[in-house]
PDB file of N, CA and C in Angstrom:
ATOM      1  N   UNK A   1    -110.861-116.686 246.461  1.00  0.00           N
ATOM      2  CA  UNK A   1    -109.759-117.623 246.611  1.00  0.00           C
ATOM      3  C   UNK A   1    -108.973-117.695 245.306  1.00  0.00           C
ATOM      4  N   UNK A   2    -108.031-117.399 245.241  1.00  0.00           N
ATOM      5  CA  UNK A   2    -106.589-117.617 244.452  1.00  0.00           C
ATOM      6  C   UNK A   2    -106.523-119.089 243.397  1.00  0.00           C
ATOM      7  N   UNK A   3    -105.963-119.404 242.800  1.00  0.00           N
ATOM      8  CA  UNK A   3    -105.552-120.886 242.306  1.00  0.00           C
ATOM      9  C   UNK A   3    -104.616-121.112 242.873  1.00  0.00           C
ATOM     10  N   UNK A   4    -104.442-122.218 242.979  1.00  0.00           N
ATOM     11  CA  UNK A   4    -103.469-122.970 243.779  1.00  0.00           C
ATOM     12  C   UNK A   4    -102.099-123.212 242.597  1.00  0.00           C
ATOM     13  N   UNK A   5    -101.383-122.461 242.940  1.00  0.00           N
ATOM     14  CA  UNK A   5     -99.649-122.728 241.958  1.00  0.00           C
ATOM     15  C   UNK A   5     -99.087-124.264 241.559  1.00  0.00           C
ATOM     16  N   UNK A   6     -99.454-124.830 240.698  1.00  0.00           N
ATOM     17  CA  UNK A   6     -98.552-125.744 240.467  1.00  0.00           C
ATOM     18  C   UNK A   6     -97.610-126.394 240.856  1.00  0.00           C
ATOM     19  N   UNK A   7     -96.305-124.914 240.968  1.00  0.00           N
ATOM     20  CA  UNK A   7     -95.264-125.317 241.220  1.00  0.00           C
ATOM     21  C   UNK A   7     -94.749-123.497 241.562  1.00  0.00           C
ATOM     22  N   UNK A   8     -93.355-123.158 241.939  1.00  0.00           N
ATOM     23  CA  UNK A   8     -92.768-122.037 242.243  1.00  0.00           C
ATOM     24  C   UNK A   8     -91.160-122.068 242.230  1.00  0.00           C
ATOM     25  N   UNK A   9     -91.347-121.513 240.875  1.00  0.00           N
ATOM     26  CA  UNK A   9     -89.545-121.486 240.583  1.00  0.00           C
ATOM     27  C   UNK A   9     -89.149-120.061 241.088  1.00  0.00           C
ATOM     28  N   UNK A  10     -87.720-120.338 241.536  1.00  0.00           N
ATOM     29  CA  UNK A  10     -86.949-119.434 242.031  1.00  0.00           C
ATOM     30  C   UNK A  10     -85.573-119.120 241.286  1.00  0.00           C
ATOM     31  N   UNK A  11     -85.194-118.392 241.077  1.00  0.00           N
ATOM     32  CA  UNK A  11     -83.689-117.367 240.660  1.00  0.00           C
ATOM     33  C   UNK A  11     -82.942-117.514 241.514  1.00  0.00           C
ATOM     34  N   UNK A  12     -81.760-118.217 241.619  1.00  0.00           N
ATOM     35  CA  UNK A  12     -80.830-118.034 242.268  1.00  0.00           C
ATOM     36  C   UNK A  12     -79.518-117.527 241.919  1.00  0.00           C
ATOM     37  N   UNK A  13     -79.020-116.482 242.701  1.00  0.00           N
ATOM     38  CA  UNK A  13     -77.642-115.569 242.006  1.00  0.00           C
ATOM     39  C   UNK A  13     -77.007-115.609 243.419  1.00  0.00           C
ATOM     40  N   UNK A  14     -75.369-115.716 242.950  1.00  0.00           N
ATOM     41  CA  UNK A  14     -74.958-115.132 243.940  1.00  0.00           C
ATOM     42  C   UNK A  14     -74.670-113.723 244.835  1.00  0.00           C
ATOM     43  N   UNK A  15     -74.553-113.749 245.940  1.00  0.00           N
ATOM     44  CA  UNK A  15     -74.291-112.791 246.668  1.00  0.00           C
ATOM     45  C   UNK A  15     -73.035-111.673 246.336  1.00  0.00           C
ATOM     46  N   UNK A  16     -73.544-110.119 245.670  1.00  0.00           N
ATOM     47  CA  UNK A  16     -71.860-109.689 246.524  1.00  0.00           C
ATOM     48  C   UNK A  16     -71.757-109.690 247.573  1.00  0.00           C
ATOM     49  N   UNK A  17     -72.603-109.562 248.031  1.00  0.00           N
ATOM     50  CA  UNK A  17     -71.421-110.048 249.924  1.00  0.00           C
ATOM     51  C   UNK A  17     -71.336-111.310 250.392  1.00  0.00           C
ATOM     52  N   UNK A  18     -71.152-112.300 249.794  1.00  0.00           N
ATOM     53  CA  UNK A  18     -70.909-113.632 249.874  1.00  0.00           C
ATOM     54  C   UNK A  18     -72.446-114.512 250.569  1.00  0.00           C
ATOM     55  N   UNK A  19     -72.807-115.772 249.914  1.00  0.00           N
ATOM     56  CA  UNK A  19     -73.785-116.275 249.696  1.00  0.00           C
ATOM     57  C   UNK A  19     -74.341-116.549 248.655  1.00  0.00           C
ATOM     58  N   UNK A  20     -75.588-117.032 248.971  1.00  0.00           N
ATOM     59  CA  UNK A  20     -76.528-116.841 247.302  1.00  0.00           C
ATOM     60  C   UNK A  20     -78.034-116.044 248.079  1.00  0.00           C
ATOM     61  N   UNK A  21     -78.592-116.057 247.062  1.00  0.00           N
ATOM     62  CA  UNK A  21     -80.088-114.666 247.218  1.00  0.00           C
ATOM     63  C   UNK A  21     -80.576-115.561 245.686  1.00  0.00           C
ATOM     64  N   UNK A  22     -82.391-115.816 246.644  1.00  0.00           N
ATOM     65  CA  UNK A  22     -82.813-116.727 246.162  1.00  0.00           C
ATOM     66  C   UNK A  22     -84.634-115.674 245.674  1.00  0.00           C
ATOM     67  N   UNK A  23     -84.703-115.362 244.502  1.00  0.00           N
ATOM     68  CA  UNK A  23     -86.565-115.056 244.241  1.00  0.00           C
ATOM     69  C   UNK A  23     -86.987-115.598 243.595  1.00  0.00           C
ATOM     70  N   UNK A  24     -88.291-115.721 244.048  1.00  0.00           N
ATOM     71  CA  UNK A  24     -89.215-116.583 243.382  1.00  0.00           C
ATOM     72  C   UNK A  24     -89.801-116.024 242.178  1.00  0.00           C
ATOM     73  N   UNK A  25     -89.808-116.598 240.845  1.00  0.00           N
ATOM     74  CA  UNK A  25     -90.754-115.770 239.577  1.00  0.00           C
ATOM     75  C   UNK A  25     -91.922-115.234 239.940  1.00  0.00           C
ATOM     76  N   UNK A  26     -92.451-114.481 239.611  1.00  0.00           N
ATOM     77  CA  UNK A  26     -93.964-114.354 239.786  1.00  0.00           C
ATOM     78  C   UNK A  26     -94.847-113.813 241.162  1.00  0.00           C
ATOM     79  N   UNK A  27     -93.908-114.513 242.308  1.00  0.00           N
ATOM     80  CA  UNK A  27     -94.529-114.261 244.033  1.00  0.00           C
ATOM     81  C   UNK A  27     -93.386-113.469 244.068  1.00  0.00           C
ATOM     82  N   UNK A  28     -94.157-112.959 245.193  1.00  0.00           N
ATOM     83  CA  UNK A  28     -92.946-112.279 246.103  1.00  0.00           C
ATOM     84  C   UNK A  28     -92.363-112.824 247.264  1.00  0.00           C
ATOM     85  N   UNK A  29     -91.302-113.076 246.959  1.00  0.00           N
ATOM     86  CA  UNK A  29     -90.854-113.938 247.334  1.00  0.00           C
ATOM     87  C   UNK A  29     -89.257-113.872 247.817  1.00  0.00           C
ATOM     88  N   UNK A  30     -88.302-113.581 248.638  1.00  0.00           N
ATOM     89  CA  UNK A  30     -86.991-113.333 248.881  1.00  0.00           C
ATOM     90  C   UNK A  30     -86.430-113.888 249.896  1.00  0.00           C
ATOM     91  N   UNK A  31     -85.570-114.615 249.562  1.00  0.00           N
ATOM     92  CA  UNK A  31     -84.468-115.023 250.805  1.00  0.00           C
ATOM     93  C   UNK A  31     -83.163-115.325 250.222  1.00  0.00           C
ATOM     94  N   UNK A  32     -82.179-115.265 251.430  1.00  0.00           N
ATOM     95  CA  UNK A  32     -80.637-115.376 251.125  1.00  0.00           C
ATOM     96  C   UNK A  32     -79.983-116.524 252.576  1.00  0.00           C
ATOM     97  N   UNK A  33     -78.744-117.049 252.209  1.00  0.00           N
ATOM     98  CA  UNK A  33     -78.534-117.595 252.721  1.00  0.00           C
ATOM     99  C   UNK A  33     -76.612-117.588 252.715  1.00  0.00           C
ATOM    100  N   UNK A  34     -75.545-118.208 253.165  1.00  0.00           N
ATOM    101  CA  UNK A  34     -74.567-118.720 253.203  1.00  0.00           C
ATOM    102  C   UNK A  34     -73.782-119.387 252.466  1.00  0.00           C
ATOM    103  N   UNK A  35     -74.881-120.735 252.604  1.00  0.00           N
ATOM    104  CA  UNK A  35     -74.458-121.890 252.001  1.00  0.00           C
ATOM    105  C   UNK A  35     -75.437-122.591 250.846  1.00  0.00           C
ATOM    106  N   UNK A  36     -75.337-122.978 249.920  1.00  0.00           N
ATOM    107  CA  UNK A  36     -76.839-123.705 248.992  1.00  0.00           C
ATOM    108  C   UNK A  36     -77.647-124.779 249.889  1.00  0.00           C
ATOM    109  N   UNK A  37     -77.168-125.750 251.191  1.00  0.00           N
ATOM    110  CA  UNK A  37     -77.770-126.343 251.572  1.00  0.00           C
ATOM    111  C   UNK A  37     -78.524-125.120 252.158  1.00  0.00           C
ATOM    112  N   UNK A  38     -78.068-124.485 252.839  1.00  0.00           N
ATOM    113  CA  UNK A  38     -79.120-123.155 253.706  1.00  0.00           C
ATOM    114  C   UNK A  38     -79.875-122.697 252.805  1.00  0.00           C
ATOM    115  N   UNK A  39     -79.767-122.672 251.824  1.00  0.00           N
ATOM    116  CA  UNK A  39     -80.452-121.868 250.796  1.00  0.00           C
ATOM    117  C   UNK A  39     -81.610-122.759 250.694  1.00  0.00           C
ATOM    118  N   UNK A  40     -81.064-123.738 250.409  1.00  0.00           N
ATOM    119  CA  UNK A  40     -82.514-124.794 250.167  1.00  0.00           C
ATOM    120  C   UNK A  40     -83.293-124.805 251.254  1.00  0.00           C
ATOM    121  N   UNK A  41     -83.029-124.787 252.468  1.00  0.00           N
ATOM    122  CA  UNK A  41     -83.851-124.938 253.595  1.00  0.00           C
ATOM    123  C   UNK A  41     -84.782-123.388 254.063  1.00  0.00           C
ATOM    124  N   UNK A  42     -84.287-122.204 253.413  1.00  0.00           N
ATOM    125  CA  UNK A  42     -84.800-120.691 253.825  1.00  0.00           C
ATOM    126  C   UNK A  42     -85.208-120.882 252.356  1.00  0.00           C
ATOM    127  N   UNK A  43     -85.192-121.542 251.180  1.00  0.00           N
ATOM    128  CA  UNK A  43     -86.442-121.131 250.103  1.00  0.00           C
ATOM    129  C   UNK A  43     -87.754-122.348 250.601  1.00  0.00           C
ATOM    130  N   UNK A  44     -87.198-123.355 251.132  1.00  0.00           N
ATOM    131  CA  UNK A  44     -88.461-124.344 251.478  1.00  0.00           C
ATOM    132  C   UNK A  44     -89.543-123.289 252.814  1.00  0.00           C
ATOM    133  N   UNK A  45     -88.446-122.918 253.811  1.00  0.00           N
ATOM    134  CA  UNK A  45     -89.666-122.164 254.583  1.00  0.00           C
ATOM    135  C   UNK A  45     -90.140-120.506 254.536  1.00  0.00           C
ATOM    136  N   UNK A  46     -89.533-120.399 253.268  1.00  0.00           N
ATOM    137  CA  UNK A  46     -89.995-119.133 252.520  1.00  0.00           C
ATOM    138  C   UNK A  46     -91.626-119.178 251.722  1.00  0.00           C
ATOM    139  N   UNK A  47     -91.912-120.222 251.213  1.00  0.00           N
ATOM    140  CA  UNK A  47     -92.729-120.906 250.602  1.00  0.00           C
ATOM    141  C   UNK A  47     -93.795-121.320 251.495  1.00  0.00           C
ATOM    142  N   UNK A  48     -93.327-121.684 252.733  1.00  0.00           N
ATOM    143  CA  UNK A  48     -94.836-122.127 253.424  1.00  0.00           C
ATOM    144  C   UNK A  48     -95.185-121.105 254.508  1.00  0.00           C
ATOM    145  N   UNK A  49     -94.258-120.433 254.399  1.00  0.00           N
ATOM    146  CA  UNK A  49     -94.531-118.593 254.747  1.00  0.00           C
ATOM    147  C   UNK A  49     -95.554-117.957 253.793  1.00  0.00           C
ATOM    148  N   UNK A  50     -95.191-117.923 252.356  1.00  0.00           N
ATOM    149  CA  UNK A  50     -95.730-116.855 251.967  1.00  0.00           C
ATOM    150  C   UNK A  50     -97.304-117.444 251.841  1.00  0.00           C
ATOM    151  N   UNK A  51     -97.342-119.443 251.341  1.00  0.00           N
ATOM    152  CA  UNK A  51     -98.625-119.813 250.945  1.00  0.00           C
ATOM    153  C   UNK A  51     -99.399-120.638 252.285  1.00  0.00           C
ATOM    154  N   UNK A  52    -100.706-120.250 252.022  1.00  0.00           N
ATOM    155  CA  UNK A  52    -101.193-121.175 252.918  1.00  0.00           C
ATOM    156  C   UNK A  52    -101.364-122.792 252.851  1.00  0.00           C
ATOM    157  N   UNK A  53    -101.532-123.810 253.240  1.00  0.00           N
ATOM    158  CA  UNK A  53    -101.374-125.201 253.303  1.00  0.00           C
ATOM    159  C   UNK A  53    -102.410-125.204 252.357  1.00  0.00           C
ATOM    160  N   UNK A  54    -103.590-125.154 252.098  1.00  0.00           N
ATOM    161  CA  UNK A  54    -104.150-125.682 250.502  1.00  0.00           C
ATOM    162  C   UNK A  54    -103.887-125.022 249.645  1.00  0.00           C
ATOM    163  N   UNK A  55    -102.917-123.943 249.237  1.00  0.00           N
ATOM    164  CA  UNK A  55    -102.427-123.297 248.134  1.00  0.00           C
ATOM    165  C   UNK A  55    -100.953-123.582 248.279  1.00  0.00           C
ATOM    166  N   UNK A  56    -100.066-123.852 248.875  1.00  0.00           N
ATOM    167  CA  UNK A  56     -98.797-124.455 248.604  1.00  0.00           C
ATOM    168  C   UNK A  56     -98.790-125.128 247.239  1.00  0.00           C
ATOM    169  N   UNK A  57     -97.577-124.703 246.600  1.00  0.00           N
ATOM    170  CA  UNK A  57     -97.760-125.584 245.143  1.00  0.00           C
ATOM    171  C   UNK A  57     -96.844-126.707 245.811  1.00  0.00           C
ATOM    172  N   UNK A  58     -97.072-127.983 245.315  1.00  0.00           N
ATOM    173  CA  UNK A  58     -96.145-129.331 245.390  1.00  0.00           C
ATOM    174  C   UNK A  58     -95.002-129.464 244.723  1.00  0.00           C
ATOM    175  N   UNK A  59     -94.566-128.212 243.977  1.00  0.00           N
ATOM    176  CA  UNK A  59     -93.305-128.198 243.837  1.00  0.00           C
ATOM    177  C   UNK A  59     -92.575-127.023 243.336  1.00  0.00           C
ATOM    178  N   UNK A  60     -91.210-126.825 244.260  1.00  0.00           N
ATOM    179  CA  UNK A  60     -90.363-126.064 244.093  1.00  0.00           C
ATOM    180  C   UNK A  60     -89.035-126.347 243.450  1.00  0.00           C
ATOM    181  N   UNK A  61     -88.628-125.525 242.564  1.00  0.00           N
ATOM    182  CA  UNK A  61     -88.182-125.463 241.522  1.00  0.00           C
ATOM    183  C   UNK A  61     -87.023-124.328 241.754  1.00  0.00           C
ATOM    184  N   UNK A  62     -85.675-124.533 241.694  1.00  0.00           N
ATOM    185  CA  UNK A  62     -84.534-123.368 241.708  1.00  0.00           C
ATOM    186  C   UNK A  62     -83.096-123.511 241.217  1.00  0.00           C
ATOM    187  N   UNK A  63     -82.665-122.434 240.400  1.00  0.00           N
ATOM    188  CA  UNK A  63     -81.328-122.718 239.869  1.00  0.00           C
ATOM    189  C   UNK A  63     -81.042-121.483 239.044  1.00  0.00           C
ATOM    190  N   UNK A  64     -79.639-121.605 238.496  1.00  0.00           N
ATOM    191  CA  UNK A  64     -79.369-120.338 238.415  1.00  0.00           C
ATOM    192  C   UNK A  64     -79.477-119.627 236.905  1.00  0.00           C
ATOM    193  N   UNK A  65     -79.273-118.719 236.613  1.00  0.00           N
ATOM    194  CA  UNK A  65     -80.039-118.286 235.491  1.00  0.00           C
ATOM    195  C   UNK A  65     -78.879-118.481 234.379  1.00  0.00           C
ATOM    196  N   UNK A  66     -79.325-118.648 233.245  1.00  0.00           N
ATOM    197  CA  UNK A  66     -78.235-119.368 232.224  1.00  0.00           C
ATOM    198  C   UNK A  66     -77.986-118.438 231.338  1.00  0.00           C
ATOM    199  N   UNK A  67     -76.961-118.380 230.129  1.00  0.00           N
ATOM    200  CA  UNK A  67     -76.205-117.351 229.474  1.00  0.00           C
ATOM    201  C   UNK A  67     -76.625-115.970 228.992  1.00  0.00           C
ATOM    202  N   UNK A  68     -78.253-116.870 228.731  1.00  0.00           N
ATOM    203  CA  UNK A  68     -78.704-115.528 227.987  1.00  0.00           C
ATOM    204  C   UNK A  68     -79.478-116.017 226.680  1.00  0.00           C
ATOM    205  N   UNK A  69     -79.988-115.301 225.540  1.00  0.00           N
ATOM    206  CA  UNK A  69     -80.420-115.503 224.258  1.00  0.00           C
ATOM    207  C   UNK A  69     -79.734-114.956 223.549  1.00  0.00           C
ATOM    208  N   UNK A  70     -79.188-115.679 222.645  1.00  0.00           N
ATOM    209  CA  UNK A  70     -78.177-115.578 220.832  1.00  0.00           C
ATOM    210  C   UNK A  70     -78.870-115.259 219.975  1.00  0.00           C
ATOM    211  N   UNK A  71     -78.667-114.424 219.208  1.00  0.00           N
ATOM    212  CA  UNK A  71     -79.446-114.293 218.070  1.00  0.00           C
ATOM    213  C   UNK A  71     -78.588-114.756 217.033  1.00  0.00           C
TER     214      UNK A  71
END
């Protein structure tokens, strides 16, 4: 048996073909959607797809990836 995840952050970018496309760090993990409310609702049942009910982490975590690192 596995450990049970904490939590499961996701990458969200937009679509070139219009939308956003949503992965999870670490799992494998992929879905896309339309709209960000859709998005939120296909990464919530992306998640209880991939984990089973006592390994579900209690929280999901998503947003989009930021500028970068400055040196």
């Amino acid at each position: 048996m596995r450990d049970k995840p904490q939590e499961v952050v996701f990458l969200v970018e937009e679509s070139p073909e219009g939308g956003y496309e949503a992965r999870a760090l670490g799992h494998a993990i992929f879905t896309e959607a339309d709209t960000s409310e859709e998005l939120r609702e296909c990464i919530r049942d992306a998640v209880h797809c991939h984990f089973d009910g006592e390994e579900r982490p209690a929280v999901i975590r998503w947003g989009k990836p930021c500028g970068g690192i400055k040196s």
